[in-house]
PDB file of N, CA and C in Angstrom:
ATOM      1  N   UNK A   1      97.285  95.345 112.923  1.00  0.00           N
ATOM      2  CA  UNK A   1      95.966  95.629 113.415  1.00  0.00           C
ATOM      3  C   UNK A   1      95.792  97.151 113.446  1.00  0.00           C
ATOM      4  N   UNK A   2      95.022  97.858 113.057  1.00  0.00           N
ATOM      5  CA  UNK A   2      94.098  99.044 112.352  1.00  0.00           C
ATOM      6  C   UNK A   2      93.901  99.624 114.006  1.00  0.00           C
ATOM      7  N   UNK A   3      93.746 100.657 114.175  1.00  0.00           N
ATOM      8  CA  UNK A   3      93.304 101.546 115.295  1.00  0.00           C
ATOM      9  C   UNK A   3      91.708 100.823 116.203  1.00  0.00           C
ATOM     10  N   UNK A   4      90.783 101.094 114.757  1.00  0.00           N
ATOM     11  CA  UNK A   4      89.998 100.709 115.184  1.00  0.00           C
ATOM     12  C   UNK A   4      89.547  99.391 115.462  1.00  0.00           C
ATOM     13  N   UNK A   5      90.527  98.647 114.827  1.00  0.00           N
ATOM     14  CA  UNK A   5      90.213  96.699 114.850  1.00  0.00           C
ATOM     15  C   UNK A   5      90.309  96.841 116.457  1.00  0.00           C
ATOM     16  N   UNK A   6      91.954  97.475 116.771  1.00  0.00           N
ATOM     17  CA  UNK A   6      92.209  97.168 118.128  1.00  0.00           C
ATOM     18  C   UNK A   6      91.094  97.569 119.403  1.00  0.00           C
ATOM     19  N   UNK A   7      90.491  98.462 118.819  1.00  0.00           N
ATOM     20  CA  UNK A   7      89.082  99.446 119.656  1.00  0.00           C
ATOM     21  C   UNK A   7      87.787  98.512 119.726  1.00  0.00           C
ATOM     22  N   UNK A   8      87.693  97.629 119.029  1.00  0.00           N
ATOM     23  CA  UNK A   8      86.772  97.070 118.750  1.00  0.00           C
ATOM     24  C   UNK A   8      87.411  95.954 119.803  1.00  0.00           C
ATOM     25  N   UNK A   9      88.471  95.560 119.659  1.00  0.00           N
ATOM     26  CA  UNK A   9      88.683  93.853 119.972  1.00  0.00           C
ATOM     27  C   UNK A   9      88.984  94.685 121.367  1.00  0.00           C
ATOM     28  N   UNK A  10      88.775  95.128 122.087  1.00  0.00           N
ATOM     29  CA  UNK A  10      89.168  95.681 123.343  1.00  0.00           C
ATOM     30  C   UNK A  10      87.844  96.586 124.236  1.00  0.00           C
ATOM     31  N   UNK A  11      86.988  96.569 123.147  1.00  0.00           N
ATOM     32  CA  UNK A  11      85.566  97.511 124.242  1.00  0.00           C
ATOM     33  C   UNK A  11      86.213  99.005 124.274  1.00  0.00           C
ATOM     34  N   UNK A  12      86.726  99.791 123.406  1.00  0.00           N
ATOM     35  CA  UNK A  12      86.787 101.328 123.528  1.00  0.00           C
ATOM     36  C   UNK A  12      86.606 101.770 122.272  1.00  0.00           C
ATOM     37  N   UNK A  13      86.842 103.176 122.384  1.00  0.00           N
ATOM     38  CA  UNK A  13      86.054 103.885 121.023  1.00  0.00           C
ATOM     39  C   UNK A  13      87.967 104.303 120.346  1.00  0.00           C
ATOM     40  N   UNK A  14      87.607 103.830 118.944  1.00  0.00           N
ATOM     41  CA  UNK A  14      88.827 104.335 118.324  1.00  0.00           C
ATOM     42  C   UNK A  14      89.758 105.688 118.946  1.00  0.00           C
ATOM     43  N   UNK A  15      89.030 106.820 119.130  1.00  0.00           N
ATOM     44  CA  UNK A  15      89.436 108.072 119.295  1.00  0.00           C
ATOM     45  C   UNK A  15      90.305 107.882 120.714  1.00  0.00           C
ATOM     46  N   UNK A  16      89.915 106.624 121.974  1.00  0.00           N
ATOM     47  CA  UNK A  16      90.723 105.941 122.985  1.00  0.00           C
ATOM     48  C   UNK A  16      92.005 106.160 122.464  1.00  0.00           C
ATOM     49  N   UNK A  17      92.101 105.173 122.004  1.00  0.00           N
ATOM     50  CA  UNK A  17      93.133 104.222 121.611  1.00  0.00           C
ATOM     51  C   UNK A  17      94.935 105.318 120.885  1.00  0.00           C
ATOM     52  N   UNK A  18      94.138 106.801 120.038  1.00  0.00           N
ATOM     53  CA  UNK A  18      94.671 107.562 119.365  1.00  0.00           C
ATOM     54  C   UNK A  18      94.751 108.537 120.674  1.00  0.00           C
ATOM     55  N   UNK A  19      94.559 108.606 121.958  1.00  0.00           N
ATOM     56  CA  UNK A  19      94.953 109.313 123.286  1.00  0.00           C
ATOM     57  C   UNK A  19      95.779 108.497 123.847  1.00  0.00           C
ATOM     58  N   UNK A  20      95.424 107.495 124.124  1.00  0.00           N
ATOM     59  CA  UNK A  20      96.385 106.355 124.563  1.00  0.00           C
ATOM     60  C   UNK A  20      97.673 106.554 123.957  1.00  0.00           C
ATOM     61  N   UNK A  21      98.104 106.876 122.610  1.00  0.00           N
ATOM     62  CA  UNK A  21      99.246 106.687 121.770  1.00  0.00           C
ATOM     63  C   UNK A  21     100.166 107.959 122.530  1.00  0.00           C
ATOM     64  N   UNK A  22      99.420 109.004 123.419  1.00  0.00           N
ATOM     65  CA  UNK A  22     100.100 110.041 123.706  1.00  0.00           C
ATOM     66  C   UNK A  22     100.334 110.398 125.157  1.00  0.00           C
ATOM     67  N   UNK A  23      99.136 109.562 125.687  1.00  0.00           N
ATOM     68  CA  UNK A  23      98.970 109.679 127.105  1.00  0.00           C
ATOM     69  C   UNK A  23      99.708 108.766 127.741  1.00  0.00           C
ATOM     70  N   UNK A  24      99.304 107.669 127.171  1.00  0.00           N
ATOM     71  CA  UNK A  24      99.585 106.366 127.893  1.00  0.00           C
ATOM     72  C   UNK A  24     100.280 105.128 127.056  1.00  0.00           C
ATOM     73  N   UNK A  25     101.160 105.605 126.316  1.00  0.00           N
ATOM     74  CA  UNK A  25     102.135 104.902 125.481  1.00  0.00           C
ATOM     75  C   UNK A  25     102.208 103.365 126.450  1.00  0.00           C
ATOM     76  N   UNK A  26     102.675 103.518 127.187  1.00  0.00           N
ATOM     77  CA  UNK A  26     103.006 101.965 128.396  1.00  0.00           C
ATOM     78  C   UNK A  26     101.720 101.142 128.418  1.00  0.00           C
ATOM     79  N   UNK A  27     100.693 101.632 128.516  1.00  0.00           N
ATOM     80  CA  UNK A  27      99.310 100.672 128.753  1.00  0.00           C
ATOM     81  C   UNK A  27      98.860 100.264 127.368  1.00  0.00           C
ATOM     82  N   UNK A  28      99.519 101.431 126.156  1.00  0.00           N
ATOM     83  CA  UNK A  28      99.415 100.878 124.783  1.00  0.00           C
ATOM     84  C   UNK A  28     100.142  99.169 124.943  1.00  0.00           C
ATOM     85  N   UNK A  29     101.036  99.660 125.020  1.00  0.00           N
ATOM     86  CA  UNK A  29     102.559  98.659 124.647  1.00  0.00           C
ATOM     87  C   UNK A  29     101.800  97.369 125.181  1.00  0.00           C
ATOM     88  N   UNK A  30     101.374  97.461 126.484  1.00  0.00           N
ATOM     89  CA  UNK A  30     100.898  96.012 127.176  1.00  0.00           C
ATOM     90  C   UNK A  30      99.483  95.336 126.697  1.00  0.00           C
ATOM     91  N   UNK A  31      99.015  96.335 126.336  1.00  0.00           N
ATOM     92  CA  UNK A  31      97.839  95.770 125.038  1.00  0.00           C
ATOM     93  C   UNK A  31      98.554  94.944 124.253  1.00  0.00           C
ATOM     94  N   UNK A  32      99.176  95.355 123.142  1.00  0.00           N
ATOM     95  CA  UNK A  32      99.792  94.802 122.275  1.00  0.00           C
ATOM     96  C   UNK A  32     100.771  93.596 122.646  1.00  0.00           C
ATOM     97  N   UNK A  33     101.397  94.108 123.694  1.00  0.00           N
ATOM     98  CA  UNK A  33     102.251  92.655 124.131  1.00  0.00           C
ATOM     99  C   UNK A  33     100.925  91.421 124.934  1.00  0.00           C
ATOM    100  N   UNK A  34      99.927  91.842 125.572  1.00  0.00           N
ATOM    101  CA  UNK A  34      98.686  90.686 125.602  1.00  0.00           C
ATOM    102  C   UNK A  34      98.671  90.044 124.611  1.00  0.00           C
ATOM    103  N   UNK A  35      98.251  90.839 123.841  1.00  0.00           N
ATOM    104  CA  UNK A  35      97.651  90.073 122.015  1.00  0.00           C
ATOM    105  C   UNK A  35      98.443  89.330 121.341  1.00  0.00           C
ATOM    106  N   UNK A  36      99.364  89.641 121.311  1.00  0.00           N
ATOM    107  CA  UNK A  36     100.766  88.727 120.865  1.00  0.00           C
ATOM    108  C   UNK A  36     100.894  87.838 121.511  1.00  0.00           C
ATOM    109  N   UNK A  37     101.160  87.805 122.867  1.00  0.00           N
ATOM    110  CA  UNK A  37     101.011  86.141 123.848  1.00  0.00           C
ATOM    111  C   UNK A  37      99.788  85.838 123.679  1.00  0.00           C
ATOM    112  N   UNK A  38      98.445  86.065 123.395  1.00  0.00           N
ATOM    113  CA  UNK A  38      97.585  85.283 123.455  1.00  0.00           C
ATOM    114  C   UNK A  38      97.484  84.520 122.077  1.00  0.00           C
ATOM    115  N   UNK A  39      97.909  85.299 120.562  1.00  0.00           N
ATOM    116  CA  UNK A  39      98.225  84.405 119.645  1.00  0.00           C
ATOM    117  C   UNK A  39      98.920  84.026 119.194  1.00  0.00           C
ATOM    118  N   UNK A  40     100.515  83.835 120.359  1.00  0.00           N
ATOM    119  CA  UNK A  40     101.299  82.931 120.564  1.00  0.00           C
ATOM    120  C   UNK A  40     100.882  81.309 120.857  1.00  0.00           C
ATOM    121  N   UNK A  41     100.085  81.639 122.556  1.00  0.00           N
ATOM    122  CA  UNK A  41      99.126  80.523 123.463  1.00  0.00           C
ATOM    123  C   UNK A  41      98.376  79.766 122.158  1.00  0.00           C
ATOM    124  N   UNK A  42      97.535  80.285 121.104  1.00  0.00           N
ATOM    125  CA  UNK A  42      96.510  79.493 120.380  1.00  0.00           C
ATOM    126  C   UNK A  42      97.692  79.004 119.505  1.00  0.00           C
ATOM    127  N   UNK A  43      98.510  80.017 118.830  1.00  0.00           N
ATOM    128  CA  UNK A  43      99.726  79.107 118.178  1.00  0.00           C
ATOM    129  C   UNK A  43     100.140  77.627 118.378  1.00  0.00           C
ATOM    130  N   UNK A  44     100.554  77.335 119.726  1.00  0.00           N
ATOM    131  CA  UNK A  44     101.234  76.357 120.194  1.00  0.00           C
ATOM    132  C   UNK A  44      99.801  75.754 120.517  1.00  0.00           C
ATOM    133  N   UNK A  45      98.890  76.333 120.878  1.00  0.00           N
ATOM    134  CA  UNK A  45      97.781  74.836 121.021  1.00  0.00           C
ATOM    135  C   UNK A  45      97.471  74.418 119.784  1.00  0.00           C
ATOM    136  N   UNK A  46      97.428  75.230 118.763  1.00  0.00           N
ATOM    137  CA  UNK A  46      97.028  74.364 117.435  1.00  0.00           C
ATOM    138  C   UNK A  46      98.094  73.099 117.105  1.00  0.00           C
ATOM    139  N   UNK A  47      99.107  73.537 117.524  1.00  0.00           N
ATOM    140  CA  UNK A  47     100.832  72.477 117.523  1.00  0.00           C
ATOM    141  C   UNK A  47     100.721  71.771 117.937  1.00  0.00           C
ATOM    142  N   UNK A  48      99.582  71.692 119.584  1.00  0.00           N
ATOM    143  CA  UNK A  48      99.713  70.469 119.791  1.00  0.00           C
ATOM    144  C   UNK A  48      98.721  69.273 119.411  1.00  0.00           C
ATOM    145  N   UNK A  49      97.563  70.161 118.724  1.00  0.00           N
ATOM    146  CA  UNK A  49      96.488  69.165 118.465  1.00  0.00           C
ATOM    147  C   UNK A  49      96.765  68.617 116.919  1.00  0.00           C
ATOM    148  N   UNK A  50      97.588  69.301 116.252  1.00  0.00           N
ATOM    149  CA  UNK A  50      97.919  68.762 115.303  1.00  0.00           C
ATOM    150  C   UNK A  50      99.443  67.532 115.747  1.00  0.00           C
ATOM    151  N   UNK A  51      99.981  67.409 116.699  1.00  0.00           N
ATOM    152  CA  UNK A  51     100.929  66.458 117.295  1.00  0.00           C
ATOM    153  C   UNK A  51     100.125  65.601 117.796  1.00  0.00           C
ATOM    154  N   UNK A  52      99.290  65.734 118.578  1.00  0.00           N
ATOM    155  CA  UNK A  52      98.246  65.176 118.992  1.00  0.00           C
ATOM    156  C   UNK A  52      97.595  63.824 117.751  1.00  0.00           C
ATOM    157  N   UNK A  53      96.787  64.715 116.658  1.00  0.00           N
ATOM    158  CA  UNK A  53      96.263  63.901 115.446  1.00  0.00           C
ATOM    159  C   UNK A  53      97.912  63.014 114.777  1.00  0.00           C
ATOM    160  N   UNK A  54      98.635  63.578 114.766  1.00  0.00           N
ATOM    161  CA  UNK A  54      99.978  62.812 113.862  1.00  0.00           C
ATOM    162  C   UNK A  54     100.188  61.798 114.829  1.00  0.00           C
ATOM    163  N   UNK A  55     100.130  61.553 116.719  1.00  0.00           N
ATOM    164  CA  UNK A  55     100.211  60.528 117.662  1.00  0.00           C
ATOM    165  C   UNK A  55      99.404  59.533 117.465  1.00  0.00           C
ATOM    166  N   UNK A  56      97.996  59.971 117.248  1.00  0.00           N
ATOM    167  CA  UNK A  56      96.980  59.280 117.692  1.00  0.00           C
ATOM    168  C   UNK A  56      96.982  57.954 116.069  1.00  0.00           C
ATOM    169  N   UNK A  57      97.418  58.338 115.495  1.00  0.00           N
ATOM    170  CA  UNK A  57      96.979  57.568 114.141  1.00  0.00           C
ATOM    171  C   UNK A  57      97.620  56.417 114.341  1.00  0.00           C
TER     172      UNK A  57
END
Protein backbone atom coordinates (compact mmCIF):
# COMPACT_ATOMS: atom_id res chain seq x y z
CA UNK A 1 0.00 0.00 0.00
CA UNK A 2 1.32 3.47 -1.58
CA UNK A 3 1.66 6.48 0.94
CA UNK A 4 -1.13 7.95 -0.35
CA UNK A 5 -3.60 4.78 -0.67
CA UNK A 6 -2.82 4.59 3.11
CA UNK A 7 -3.84 8.60 3.48
CA UNK A 8 -6.78 8.13 1.77
CA UNK A 9 -7.98 4.81 3.52
CA UNK A 10 -7.33 6.60 6.88
CA UNK A 11 -8.81 10.45 6.49
CA UNK A 12 -5.20 12.32 6.33
CA UNK A 13 -3.28 14.11 3.79
CA UNK A 14 -0.34 12.07 2.25
CA UNK A 15 2.34 14.65 3.46
CA UNK A 16 0.76 13.09 7.32
CA UNK A 17 1.63 9.98 6.85
CA UNK A 18 5.55 10.95 5.36
CA UNK A 19 5.85 12.94 9.17
CA UNK A 20 4.48 10.13 10.80
CA UNK A 21 7.43 7.93 9.21
CA UNK A 22 9.75 10.29 11.39
CA UNK A 23 7.80 11.50 14.16
CA UNK A 24 5.77 8.85 15.05
CA UNK A 25 7.18 5.60 13.66
CA UNK A 26 4.99 3.54 16.63
CA UNK A 27 1.49 5.02 15.63
CA UNK A 28 2.79 4.22 11.96
CA UNK A 29 3.48 0.55 12.90
CA UNK A 30 -0.14 0.22 14.62
CA UNK A 31 -1.81 1.52 11.53
CA UNK A 32 -0.37 -1.06 9.62
CA UNK A 33 -0.65 -3.80 12.18
CA UNK A 34 -4.82 -2.64 12.25
CA UNK A 35 -4.96 -3.24 8.52
CA UNK A 36 -3.42 -6.47 8.52
CA UNK A 37 -5.82 -7.86 11.34
CA UNK A 38 -8.64 -6.40 9.74
CA UNK A 39 -7.75 -8.31 6.39
CA UNK A 40 -6.90 -11.15 8.30
CA UNK A 41 -10.81 -10.89 10.19
CA UNK A 42 -12.45 -10.67 6.36
CA UNK A 43 -9.90 -13.50 5.43
CA UNK A 44 -11.28 -16.03 7.79
CA UNK A 45 -14.90 -14.76 7.31
CA UNK A 46 -14.75 -15.44 3.68
CA UNK A 47 -13.45 -19.23 5.07
CA UNK A 48 -16.20 -19.49 6.75
CA UNK A 49 -18.92 -18.69 4.34
CA UNK A 50 -17.35 -20.61 1.88
CA UNK A 51 -17.39 -23.78 4.76
CA UNK A 52 -20.56 -22.63 5.37
CA UNK A 53 -21.80 -23.10 1.33
CA UNK A 54 -19.57 -26.63 1.14
CA UNK A 55 -21.99 -27.61 4.72
CA UNK A 56 -25.05 -26.46 3.58
CA UNK A 57 -25.24 -28.52 0.22
Amino acid sequence: MTKKELAERIGVDPKTIKNWETSKPELLKLIYLGLATEKHVQDVEAYLQEIKKATDK
